[in-house]
C-alpha atoms as a PDB file:
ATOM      1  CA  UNK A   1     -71.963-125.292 123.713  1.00  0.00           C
ATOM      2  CA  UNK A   2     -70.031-122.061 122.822  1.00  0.00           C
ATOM      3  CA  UNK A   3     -69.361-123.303 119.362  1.00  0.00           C
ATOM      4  CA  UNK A   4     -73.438-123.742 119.028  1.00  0.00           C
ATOM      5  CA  UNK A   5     -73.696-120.372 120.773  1.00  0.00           C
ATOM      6  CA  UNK A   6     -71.180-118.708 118.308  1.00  0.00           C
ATOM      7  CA  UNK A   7     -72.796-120.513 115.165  1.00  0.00           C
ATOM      8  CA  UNK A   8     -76.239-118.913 116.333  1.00  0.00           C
ATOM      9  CA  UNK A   9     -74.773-115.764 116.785  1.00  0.00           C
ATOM     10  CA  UNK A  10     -73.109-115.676 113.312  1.00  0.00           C
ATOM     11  CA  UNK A  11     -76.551-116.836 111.700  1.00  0.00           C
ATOM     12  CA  UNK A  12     -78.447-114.032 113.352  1.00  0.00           C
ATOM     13  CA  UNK A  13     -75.790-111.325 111.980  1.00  0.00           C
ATOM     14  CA  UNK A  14     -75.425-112.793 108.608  1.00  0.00           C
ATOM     15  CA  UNK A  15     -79.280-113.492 108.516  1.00  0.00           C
ATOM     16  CA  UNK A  16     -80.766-116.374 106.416  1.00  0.00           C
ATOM     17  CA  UNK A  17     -80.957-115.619 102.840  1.00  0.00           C
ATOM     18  CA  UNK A  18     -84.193-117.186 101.165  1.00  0.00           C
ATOM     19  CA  UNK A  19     -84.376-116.083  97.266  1.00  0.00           C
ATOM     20  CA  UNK A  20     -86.341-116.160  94.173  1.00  0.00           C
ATOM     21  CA  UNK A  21     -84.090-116.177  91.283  1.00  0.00           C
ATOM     22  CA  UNK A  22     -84.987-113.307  88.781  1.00  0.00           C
ATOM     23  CA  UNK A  23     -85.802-114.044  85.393  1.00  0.00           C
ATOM     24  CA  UNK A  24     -83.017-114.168  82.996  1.00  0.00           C
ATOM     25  CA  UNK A  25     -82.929-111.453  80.569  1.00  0.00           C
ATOM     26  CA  UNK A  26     -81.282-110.912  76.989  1.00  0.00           C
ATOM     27  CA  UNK A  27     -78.597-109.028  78.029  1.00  0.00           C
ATOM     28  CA  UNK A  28     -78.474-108.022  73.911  1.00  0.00           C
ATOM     29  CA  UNK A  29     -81.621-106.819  73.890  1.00  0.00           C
ATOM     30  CA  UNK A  30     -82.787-102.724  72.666  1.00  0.00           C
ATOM     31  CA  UNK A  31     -83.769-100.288  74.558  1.00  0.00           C
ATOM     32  CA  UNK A  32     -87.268 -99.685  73.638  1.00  0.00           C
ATOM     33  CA  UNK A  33     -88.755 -95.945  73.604  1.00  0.00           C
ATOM     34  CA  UNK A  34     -91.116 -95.216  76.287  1.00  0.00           C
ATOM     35  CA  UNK A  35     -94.795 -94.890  74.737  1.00  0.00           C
ATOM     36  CA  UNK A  36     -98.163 -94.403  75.941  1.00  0.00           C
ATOM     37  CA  UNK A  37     -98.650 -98.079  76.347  1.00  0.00           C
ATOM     38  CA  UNK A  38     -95.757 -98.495  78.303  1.00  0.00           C
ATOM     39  CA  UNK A  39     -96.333 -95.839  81.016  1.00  0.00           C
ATOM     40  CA  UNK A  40    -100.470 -97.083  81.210  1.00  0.00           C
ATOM     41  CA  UNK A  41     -98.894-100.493  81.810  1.00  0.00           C
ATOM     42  CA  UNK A  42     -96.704 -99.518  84.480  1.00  0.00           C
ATOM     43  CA  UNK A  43     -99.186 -97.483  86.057  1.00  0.00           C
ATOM     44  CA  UNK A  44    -101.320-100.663  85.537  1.00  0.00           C
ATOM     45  CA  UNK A  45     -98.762-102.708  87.523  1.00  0.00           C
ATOM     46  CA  UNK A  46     -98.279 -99.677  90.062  1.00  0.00           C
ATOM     47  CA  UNK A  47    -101.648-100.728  91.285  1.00  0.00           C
ATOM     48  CA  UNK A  48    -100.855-104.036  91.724  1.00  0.00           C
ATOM     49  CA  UNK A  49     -98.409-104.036  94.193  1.00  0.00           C
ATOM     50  CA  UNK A  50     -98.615-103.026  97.962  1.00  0.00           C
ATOM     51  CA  UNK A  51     -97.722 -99.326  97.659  1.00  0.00           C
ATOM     52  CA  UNK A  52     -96.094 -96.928 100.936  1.00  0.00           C
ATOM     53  CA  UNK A  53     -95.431 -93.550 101.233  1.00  0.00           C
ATOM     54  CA  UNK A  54     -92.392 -92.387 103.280  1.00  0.00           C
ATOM     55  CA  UNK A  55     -90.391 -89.089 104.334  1.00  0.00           C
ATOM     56  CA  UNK A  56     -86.674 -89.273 103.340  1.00  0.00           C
ATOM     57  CA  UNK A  57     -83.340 -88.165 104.957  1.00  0.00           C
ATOM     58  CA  UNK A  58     -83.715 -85.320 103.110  1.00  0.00           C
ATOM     59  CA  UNK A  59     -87.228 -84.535 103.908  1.00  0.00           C
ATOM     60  CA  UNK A  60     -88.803 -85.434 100.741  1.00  0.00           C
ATOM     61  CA  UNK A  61     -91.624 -87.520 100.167  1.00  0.00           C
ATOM     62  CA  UNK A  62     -91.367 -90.901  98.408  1.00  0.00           C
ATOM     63  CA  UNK A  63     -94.175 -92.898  97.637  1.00  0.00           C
ATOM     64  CA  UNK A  64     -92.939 -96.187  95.785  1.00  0.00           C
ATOM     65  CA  UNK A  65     -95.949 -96.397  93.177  1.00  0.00           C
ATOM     66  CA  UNK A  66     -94.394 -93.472  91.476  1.00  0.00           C
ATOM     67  CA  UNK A  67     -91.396 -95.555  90.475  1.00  0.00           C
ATOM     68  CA  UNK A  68     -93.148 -99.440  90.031  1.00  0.00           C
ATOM     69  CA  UNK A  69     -93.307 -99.771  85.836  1.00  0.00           C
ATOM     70  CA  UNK A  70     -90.625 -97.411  85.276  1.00  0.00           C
ATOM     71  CA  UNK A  71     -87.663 -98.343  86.913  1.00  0.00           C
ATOM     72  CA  UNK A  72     -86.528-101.701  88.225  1.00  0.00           C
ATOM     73  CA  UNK A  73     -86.225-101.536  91.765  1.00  0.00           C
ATOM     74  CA  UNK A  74     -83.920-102.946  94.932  1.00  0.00           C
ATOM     75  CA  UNK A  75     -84.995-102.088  98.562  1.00  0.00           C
ATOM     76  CA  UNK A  76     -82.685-102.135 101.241  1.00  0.00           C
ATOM     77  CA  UNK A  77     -84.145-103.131 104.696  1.00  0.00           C
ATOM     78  CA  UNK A  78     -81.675-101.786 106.796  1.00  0.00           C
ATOM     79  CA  UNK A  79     -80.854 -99.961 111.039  1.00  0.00           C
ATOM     80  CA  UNK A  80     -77.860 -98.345 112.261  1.00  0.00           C
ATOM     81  CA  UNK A  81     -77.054-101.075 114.952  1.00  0.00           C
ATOM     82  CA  UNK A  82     -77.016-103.880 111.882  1.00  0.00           C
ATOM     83  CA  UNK A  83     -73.359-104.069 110.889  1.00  0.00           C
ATOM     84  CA  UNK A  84     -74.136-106.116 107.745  1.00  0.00           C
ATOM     85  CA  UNK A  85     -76.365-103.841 106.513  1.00  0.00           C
ATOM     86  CA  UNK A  86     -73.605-100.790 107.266  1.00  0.00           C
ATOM     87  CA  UNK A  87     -71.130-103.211 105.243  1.00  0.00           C
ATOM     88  CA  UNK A  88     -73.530-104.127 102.411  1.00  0.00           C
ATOM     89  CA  UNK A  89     -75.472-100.093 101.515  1.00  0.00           C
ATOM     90  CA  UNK A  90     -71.896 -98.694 100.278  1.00  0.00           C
ATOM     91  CA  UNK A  91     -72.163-101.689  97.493  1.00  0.00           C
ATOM     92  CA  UNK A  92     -75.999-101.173  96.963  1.00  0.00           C
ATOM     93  CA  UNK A  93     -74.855 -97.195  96.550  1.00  0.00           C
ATOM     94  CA  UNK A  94     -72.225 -97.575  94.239  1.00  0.00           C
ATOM     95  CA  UNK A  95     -74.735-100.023  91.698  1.00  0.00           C
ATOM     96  CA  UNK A  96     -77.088 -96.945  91.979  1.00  0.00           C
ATOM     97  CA  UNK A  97     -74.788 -94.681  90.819  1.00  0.00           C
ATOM     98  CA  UNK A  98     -73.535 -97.583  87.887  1.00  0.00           C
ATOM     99  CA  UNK A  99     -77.032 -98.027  86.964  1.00  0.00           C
ATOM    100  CA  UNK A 100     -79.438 -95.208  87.444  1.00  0.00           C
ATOM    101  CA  UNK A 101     -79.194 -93.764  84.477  1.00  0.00           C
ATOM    102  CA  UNK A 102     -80.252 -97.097  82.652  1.00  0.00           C
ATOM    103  CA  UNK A 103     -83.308 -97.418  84.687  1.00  0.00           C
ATOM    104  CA  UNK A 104     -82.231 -98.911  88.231  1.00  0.00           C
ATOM    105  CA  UNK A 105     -83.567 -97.061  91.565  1.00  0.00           C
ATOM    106  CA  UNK A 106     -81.950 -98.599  94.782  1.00  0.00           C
ATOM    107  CA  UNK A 107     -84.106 -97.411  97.820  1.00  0.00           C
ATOM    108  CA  UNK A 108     -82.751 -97.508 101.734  1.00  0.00           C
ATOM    109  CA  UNK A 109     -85.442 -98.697 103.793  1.00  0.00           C
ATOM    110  CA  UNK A 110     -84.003 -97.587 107.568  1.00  0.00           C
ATOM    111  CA  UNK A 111     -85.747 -99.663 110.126  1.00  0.00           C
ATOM    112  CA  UNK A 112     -84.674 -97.449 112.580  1.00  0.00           C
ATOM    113  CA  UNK A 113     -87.585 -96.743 115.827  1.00  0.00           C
ATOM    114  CA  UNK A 114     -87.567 -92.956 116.896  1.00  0.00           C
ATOM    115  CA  UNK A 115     -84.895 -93.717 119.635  1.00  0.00           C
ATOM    116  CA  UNK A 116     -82.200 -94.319 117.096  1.00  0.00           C
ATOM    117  CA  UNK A 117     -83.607 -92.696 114.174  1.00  0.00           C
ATOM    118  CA  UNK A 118     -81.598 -89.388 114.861  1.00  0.00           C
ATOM    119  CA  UNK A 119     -78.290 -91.715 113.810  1.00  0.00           C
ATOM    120  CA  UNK A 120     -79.844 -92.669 110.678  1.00  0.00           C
ATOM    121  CA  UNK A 121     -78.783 -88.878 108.753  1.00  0.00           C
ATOM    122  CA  UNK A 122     -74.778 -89.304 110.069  1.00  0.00           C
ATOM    123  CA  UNK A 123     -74.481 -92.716 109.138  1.00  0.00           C
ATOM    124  CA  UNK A 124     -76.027 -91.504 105.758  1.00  0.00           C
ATOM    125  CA  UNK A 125     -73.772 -88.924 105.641  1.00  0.00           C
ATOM    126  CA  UNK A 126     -70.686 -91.003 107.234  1.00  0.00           C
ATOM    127  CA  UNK A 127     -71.145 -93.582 104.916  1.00  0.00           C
ATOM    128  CA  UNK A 128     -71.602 -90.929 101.693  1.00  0.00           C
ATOM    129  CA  UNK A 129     -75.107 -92.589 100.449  1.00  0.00           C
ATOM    130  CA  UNK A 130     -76.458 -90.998  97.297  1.00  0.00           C
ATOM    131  CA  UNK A 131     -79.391 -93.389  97.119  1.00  0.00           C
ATOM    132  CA  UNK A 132     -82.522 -92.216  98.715  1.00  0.00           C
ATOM    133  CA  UNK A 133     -82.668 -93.398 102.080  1.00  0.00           C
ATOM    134  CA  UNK A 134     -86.549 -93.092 103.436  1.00  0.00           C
ATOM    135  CA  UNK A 135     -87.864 -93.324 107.234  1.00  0.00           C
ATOM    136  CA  UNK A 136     -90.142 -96.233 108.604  1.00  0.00           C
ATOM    137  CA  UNK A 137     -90.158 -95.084 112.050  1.00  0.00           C
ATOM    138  CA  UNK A 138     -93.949 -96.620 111.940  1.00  0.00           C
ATOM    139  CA  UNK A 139     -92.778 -99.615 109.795  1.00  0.00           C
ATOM    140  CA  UNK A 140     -94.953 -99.395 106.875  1.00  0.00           C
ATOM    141  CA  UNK A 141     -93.020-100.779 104.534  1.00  0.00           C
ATOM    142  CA  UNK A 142     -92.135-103.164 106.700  1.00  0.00           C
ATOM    143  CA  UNK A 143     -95.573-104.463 107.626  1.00  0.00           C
ATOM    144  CA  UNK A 144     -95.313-104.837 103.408  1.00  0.00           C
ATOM    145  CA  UNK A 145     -92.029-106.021 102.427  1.00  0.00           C
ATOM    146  CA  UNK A 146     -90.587-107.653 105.206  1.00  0.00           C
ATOM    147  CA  UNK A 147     -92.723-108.467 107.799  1.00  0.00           C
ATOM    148  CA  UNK A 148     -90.183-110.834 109.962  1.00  0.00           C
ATOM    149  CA  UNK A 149     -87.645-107.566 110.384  1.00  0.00           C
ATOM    150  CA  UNK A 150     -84.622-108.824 108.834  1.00  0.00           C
ATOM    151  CA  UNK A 151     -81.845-106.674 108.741  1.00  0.00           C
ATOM    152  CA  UNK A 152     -80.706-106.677 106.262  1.00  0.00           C
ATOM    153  CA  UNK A 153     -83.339-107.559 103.374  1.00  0.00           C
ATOM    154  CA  UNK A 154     -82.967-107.066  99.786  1.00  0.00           C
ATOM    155  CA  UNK A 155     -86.550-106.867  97.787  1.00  0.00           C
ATOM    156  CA  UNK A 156     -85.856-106.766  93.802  1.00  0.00           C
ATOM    157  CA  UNK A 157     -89.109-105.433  91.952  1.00  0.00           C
ATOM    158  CA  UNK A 158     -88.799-105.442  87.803  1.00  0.00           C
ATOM    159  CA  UNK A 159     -90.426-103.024  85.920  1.00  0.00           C
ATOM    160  CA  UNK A 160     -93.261-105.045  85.619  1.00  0.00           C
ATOM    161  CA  UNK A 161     -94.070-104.594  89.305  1.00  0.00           C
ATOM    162  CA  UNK A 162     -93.120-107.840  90.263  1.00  0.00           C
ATOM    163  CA  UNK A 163     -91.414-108.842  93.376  1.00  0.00           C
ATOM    164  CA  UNK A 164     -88.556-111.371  91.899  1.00  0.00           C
ATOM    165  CA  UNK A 165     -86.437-111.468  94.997  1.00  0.00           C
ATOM    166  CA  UNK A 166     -86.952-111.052  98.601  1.00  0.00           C
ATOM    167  CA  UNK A 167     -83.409-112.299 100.414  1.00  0.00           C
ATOM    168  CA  UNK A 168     -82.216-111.710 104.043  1.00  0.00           C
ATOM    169  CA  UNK A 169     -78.734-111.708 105.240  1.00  0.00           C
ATOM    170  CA  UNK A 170     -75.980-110.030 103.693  1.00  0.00           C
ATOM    171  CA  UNK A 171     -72.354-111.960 102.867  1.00  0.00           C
ATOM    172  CA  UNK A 172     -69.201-110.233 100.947  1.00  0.00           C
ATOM    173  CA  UNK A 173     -69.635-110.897  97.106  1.00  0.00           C
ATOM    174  CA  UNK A 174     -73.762-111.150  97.409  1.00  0.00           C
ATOM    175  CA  UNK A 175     -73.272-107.602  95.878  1.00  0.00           C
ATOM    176  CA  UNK A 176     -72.264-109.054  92.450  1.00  0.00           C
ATOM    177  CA  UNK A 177     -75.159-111.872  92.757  1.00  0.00           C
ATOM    178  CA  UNK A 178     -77.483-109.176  92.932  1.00  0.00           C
ATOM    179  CA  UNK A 179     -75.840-106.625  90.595  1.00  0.00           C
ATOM    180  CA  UNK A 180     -75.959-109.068  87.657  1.00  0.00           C
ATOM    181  CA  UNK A 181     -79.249-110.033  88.518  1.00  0.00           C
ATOM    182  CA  UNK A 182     -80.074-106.322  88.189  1.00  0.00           C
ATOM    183  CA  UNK A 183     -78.641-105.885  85.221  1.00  0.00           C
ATOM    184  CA  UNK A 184     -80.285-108.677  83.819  1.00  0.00           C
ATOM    185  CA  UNK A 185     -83.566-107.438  84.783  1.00  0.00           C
ATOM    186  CA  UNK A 186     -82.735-104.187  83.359  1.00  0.00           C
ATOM    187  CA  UNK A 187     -81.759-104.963  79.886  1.00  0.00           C
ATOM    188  CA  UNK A 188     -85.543-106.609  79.263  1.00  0.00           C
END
């Protein structure tokens, strides 16, 4: 019984991890120039997909749409209270800084309600995230992206504007999964 109990515990920490594998991309391939078709078909794929609106640590606004057909783009569901999210946004940070520059946006989603959402800025600050880290105190994005709550949950959006992964959990080395998927994505 406290084996079973244990196992269940470990489950709901590490989360279960359901993913769509990205499609493979030539790693060789040019950079292409950004033209006037390019930006009408991001703004083209903008539309498509469920678009939010959120106040960052910071006290900026972010509204995703602005960033769907330009950038690819990995959302972090994530609270304060979720230790494998705390373990896993330091590695999510450190491919933003790697990759930004070549087109990759990595996006903190805190989950955090109103009674812990004062922790959100330390832990930000504690844990020295350059990424923007947005508020869903009203769980809009989450009504969007991940409806069953996870903590943590990764969402991978191309530039296209498609959604090519949506995983829950987090486990030590699913950083370098995700970071070669990434760069995969980004080199199409």
């Amino acid at each position: 019984m406290r084996a079973h109990l244990t196992s269940l515990f470990i489950a709901a920490l590490v989360g279960c991890a359901s993913t769509q594998p990205a499609p493979a991309g030539d790693g060789d391939a040019a950079k292409a120039p950004v033209t006037d078709a390019a930006k009408a078909a991001g703004k083209a794929a903008a539309a498509k997909i469920p678009d939010f609106t959120l106040e960052t640590v910071d006290g900026e606004r972010f509204t995703l749409s602005e960033h769907v057909g330009q950038e690819v783009i990995v959302m972090s569901f994530w609270a304060t209270w979720c230790q494998p999210c705390l373990a896993e946004l330091p590695h999510l940070d450190a491919l933003y800084q790697q990759e930004k520059d070549n087109g990759l946006l990595v996006v903190a989603v805190s989950m955090d309600e109103p009674t812990s959402q004062a922790e959100v800025a330390p832990t930000v600050a504690r844990l020295g995230l350059t990424m923007p880290v947005v508020l869903d105190t009203e769980q809009r994005a989450v009504a969007l992206y991940n409806r069953s709550r996870n903590a943590p949950m990764t969402v991978v959006i191309d530039k296209g504007g498609q959604v090519v992964r949506a995983s829950a959990g987090y486990n030590p080395g699913d950083e370098e999964h995700l970071a070669e998927e990434v760069r995969g994505l980004l080199a199409q």
